[in-house]
Every structure is written in C-alpha cells, then in structure tokens.
C-alpha atoms as a PDB file:
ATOM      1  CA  UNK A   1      70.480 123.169 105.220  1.00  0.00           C
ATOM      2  CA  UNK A   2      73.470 122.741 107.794  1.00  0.00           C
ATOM      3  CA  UNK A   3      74.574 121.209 110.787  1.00  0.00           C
ATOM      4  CA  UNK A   4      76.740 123.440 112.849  1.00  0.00           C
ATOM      5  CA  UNK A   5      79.128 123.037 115.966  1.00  0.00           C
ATOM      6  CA  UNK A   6      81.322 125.641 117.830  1.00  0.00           C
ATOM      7  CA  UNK A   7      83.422 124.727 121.076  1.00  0.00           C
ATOM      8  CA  UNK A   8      84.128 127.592 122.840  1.00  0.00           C
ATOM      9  CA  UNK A   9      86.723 128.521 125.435  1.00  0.00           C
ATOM     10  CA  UNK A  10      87.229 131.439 127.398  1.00  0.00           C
ATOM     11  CA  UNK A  11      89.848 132.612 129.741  1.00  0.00           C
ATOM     12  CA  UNK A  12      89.116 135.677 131.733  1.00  0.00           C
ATOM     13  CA  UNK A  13      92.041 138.050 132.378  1.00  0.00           C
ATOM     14  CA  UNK A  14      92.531 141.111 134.592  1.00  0.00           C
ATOM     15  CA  UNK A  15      90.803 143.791 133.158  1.00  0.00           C
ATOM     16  CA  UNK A  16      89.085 141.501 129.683  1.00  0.00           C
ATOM     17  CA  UNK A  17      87.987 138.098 128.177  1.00  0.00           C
ATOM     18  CA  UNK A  18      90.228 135.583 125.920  1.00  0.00           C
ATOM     19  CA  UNK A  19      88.163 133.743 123.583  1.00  0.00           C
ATOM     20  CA  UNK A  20      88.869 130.765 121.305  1.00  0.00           C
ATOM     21  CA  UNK A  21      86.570 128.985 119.218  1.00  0.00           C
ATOM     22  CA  UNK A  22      87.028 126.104 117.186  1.00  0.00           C
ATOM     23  CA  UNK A  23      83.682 125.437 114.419  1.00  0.00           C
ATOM     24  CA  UNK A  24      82.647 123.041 112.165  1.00  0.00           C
ATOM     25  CA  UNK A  25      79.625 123.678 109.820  1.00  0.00           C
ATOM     26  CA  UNK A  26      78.508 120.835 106.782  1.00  0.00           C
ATOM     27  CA  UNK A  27      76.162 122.394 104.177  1.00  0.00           C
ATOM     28  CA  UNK A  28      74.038 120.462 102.365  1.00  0.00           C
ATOM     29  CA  UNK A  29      72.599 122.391  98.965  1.00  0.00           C
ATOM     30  CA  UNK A  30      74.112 124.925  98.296  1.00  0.00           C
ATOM     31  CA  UNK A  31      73.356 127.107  96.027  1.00  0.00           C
ATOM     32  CA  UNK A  32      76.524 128.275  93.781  1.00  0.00           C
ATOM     33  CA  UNK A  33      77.094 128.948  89.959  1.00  0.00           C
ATOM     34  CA  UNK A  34      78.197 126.096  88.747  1.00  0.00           C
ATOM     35  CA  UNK A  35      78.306 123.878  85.401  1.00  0.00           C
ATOM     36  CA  UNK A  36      76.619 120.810  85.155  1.00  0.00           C
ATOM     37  CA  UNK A  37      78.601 119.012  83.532  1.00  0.00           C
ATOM     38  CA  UNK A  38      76.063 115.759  83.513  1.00  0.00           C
ATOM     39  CA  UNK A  39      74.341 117.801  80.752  1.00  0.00           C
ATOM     40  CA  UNK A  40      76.879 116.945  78.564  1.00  0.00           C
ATOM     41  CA  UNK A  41      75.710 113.775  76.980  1.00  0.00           C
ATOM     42  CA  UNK A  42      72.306 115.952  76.157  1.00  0.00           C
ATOM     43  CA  UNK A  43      73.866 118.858  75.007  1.00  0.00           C
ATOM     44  CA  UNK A  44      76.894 117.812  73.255  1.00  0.00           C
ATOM     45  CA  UNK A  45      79.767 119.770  73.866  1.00  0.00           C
ATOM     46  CA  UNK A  46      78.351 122.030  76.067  1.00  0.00           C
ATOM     47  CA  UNK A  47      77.543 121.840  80.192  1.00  0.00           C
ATOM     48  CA  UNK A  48      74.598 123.901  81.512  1.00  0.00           C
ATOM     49  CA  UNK A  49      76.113 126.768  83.960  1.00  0.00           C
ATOM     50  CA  UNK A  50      73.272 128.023  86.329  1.00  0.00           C
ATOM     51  CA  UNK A  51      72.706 128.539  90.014  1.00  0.00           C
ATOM     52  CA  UNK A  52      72.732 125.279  90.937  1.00  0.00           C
ATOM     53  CA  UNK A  53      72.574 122.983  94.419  1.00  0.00           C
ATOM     54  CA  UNK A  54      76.193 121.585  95.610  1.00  0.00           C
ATOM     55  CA  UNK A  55      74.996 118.338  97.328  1.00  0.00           C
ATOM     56  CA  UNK A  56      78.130 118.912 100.139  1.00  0.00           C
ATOM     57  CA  UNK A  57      80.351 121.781 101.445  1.00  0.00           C
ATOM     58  CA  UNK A  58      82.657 120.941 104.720  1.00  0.00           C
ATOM     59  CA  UNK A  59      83.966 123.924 106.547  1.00  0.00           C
ATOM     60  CA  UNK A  60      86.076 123.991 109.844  1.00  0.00           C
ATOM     61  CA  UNK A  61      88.279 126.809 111.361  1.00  0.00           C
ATOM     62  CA  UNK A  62      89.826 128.356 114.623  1.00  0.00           C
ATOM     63  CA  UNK A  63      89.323 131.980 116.005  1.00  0.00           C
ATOM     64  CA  UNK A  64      90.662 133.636 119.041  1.00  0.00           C
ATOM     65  CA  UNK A  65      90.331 136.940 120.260  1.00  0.00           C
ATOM     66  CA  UNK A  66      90.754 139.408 122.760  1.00  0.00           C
ATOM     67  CA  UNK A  67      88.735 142.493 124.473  1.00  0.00           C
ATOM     68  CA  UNK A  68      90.776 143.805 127.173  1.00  0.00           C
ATOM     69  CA  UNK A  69      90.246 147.514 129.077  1.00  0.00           C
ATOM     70  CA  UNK A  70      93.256 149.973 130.162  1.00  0.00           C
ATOM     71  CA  UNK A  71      96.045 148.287 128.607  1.00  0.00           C
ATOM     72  CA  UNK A  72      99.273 149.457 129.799  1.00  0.00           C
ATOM     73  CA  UNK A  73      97.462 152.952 130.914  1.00  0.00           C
ATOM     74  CA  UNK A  74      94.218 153.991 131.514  1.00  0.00           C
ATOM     75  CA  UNK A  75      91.898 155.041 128.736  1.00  0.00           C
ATOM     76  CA  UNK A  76      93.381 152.265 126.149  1.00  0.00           C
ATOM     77  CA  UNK A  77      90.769 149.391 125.586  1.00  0.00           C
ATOM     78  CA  UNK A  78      92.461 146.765 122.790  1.00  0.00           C
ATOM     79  CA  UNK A  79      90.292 144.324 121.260  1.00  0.00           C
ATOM     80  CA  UNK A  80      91.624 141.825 118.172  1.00  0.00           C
ATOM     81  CA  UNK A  81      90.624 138.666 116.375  1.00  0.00           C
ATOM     82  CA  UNK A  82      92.385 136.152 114.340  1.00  0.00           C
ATOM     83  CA  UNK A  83      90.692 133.312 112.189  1.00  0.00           C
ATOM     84  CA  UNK A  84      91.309 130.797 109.934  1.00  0.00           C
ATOM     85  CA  UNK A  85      88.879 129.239 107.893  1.00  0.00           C
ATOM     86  CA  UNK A  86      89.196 126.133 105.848  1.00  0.00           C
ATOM     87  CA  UNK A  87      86.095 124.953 103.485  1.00  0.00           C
ATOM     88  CA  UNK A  88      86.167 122.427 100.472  1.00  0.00           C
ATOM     89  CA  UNK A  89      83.393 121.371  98.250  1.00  0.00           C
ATOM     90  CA  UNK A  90      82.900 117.258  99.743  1.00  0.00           C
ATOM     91  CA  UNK A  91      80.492 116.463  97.159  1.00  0.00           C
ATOM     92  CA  UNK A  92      79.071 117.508  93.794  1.00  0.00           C
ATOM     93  CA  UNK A  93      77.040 115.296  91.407  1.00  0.00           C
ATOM     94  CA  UNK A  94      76.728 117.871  88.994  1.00  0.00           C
ATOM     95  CA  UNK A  95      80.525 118.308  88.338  1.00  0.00           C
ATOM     96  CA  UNK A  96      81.972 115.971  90.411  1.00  0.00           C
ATOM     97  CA  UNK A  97      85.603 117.557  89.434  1.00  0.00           C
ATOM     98  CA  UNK A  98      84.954 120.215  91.551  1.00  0.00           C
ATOM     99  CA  UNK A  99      85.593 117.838  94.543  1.00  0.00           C
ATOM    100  CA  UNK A 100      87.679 119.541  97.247  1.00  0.00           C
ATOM    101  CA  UNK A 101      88.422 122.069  95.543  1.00  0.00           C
ATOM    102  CA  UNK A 102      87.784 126.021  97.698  1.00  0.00           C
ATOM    103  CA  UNK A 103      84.502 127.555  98.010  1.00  0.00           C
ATOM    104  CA  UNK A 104      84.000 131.043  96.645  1.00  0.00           C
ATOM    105  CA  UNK A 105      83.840 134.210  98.999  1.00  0.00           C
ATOM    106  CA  UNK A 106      85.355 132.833 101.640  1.00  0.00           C
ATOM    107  CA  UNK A 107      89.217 133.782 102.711  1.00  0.00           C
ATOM    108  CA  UNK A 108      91.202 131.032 104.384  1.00  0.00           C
ATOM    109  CA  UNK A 109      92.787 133.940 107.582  1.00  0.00           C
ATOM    110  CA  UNK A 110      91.046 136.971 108.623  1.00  0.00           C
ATOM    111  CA  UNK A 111      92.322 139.417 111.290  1.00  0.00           C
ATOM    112  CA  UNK A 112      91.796 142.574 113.203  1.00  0.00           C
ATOM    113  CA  UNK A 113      92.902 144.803 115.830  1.00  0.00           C
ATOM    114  CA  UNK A 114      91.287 148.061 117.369  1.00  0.00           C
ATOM    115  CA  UNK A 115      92.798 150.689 119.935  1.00  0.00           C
ATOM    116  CA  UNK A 116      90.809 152.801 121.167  1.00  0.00           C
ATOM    117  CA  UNK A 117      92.006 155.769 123.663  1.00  0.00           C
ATOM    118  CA  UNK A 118      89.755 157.641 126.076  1.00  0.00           C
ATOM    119  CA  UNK A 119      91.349 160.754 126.704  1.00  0.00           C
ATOM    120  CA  UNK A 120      88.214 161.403 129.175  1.00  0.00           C
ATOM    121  CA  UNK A 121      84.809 160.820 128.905  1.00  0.00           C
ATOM    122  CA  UNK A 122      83.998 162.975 126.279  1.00  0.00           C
ATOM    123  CA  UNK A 123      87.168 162.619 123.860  1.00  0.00           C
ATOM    124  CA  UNK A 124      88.686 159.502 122.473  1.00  0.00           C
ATOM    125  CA  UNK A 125      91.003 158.447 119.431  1.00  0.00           C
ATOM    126  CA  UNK A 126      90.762 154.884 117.917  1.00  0.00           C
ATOM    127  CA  UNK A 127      93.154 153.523 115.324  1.00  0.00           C
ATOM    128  CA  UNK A 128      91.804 150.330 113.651  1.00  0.00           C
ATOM    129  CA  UNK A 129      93.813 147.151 111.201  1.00  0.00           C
ATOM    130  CA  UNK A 130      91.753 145.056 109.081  1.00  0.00           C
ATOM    131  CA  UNK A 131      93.412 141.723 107.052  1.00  0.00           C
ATOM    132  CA  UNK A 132      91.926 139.486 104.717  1.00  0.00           C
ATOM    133  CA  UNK A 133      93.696 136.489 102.944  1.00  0.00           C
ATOM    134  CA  UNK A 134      93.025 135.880  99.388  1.00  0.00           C
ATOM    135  CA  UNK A 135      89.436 134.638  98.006  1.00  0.00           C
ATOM    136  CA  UNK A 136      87.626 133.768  94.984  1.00  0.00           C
ATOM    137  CA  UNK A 137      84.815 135.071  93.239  1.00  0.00           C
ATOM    138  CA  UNK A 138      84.031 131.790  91.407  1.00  0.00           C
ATOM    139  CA  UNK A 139      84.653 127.757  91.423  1.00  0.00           C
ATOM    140  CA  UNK A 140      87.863 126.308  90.072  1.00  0.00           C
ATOM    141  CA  UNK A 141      87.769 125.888  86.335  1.00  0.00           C
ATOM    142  CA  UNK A 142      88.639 122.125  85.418  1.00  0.00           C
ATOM    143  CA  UNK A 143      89.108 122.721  82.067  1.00  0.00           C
ATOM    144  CA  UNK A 144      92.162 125.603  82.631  1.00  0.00           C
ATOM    145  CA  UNK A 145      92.763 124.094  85.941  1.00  0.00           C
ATOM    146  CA  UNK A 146      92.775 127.255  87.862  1.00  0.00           C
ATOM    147  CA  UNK A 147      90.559 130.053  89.352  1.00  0.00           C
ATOM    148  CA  UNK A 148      88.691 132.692  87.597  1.00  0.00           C
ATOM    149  CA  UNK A 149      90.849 135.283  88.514  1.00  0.00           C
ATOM    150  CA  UNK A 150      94.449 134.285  88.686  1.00  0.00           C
ATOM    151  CA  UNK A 151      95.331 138.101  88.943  1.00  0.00           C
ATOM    152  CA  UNK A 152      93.379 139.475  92.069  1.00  0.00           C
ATOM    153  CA  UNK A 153      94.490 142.836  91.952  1.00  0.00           C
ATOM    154  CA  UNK A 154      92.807 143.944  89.177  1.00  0.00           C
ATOM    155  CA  UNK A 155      89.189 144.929  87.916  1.00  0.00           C
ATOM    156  CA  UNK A 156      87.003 141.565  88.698  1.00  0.00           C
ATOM    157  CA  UNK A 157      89.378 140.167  91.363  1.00  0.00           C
ATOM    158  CA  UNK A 158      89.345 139.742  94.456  1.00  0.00           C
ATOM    159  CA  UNK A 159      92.478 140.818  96.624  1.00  0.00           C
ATOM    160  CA  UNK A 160      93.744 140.423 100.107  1.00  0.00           C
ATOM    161  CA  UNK A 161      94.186 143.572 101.987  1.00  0.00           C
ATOM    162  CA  UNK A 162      95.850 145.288 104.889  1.00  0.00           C
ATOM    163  CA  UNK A 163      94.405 148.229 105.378  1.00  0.00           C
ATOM    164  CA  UNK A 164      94.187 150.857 108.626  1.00  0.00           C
ATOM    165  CA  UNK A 165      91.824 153.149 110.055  1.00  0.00           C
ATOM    166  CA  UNK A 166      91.615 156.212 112.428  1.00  0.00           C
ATOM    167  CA  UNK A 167      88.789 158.109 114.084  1.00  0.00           C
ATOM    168  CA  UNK A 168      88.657 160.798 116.451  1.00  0.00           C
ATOM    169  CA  UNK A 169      85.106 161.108 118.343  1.00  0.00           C
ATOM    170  CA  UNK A 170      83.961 164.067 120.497  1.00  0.00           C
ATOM    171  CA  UNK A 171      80.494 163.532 122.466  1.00  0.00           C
ATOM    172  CA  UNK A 172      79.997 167.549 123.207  1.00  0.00           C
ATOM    173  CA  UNK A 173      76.310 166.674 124.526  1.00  0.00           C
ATOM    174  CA  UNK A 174      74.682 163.860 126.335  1.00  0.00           C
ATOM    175  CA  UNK A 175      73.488 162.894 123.547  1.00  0.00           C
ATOM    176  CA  UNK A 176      75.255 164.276 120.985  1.00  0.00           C
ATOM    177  CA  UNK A 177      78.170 163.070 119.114  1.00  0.00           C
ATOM    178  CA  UNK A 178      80.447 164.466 116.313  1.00  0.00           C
ATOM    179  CA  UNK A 179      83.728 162.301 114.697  1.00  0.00           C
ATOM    180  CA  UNK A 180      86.362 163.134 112.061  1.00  0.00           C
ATOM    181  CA  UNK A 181      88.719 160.145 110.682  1.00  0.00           C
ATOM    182  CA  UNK A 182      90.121 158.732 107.293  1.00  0.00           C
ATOM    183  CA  UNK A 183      89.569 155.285 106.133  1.00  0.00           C
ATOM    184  CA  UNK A 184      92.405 153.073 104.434  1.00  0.00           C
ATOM    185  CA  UNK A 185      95.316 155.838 105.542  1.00  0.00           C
ATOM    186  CA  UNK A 186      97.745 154.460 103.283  1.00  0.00           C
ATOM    187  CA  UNK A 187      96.100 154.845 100.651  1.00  0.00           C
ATOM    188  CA  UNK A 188      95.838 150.760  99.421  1.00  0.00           C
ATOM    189  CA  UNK A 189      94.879 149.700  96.102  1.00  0.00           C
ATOM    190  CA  UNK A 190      92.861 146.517  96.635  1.00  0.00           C
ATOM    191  CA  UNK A 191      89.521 144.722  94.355  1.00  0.00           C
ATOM    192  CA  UNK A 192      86.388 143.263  95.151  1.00  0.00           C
ATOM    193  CA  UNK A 193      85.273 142.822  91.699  1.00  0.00           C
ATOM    194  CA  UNK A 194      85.252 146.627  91.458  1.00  0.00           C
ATOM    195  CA  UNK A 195      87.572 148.512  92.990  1.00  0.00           C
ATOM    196  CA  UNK A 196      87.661 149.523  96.922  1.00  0.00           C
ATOM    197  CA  UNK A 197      87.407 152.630  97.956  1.00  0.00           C
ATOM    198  CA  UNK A 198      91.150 154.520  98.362  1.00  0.00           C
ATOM    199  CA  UNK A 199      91.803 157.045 101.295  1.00  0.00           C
ATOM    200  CA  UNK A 200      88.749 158.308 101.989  1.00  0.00           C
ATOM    201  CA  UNK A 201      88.282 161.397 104.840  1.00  0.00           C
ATOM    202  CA  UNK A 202      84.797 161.263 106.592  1.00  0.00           C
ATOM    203  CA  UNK A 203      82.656 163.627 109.009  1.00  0.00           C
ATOM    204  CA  UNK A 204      79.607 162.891 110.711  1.00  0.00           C
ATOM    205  CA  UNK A 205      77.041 164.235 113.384  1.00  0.00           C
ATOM    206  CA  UNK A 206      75.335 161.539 115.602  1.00  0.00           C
ATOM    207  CA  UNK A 207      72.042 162.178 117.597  1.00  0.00           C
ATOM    208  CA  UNK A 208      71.227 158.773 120.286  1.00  0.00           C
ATOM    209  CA  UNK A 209      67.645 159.061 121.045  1.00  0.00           C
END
C-alpha cells in the first residue's frame, strides 16, 4: 500500500506546455528479496532470503519537461524530460541494516529528448536520446558492504546508458503507414542483467483501423 502526492506546475509557452512536478510516494510492504536476518537465532548461522515485505520505502523526486510545436521552423515539434528520483528503504524489521540504503530498479536521473520533423503531412524524420543513471538489481549486501553488482557493465549488471534513435515515417495512405529507422546508432554496449540489444535496423508496415 502507498500514499502518494505530486504538485504540479505548468507554464504555457507560445507554441507548447512547461511542466514540473515535484512527488512524494511512502510504500508500506513491499515486496523485495531480501534476508531475514531475525532468523538467525533459529537457524544458526544462516538468514532466510525470500520475497519478503519491507515494512517502509520513502521516495521523492523532481521532473520537468517540455512539448513544444515548430521550434525555430515549421515542421520541428521538440519534446524532453528530465527526472531525478531519490528512494531509501525507511524501515525494515527483517534486516534492519538495510536502513536507508537504495531500492533496487530504480535509477536516481532519467532523461529524454525527441525531434521530430514534418517535412509535410505525409513525411517526417524523428531523432530520439534516451539516459538512464545507474541502478541495482538487488539490496545492499551488509556483510561485503556493497551492491550485488559492483561492475554494471557486464553480464548480470545493470548499466547506465546514452543511447540515440532515428526513424523515418511515410503515411502513403490515409490509413496506411510504412517507417524505416535504427535503434541505439552508435552502437552502445550496455546490461540489464542480459545484454541490450546493439544497433539494431527495423522496418515495419502499419494499418490504423
């Protein structure tokens, strides 16, 4: 369960919006593999790991972002988002080290930005950027005193990225839509316990009923 707040602020400009949101959320229960180390006394030397409730997770952050249409000339709509995102464990009974220490999954800045140029009203070229700061894929060992995976670029890490994409998308009947584009154009390296996918080049039809 969670209690959530979001003040939002927007600002609208000549030809788009400015938005800005600050958020708050505190989870109660949450369910995370974990080890209970309570179960120590019980079982000796060893702590139960499971799926298990964390009684308390605090998370707070900012975001702002922008949608704005014919930017510098007409036919170039710009849209682009920044966050940052800041959660801690609050409270933990069953390992009570774990104590404000980062939640897994969850990045601490996130960005984007998208360009998209209408040539006319059947032809148009977007270029996209996607950013994610770096994350973890499990809860801070106490006993090393570190993550699970101090190397994220690697097989069962979890890296940040930069990456950038372009599409070019034709709509040669009303409704009837073909595109051609690559996916991560430089070509980046990056893990998400397995490995991303590289450069990839993509085709597609599209029928809208």
């Amino acid at each position: 369960t969670a209690d959530a707040w979001e003040l939002v602020v927007e600002r609208y400009l000549e030809n788009g919006v400015w938005r800005t949101s600050l958020f708050g959320e505190e989870k109660r229960k949450a369910l995370v593999q974990q080890s209970d180390v309570t179960t120590l006394a019980a079982y000796g030397a060893y702590a139960i790991s499971s799926v298990q409730n964390i009684d308390k997770v605090r998370t707070h952050g900012i975001e702002t972002s922008v949608q704005a249409n014919d930017v510098w000339l007409r036919g170039l709509d710009l849209s682009g988002s920044v966050a940052y995102i800041h959660s801690r464990i609050a409270e933990d009974i069953a390992n009570p080290a774990l104590e404000g220490t980062e939640l897994p999954l969850i990045p601490v800045w996130r960005a984007s930005l998208l360009g998209v140029y209408h040539s006319s009203d059947k032809l148009s070229y977007s270029l996209g950027w996607r950013y994610s700061g770096r994350q973890h894929h499990g809860l801070f060992n106490t006993t090393t005193q570190q993550y699970p995976d101090p190397n994220p670029d690697v097989y069962g890490g979890r890296s940040s990225f930069s990456i950038f994409d372009a599409k070019v998308l034709y709509k040669f009947a009303k409704q009837w839509s073909a595109s051609v584009g690559i996916d991560n154009i430089g070509d980046v390296k990056y893990f998400t316990l397995y490995p991303y996918a590289q450069r990839t080049f993509f085709a597609s039809v599209k029928f809208d009923y």
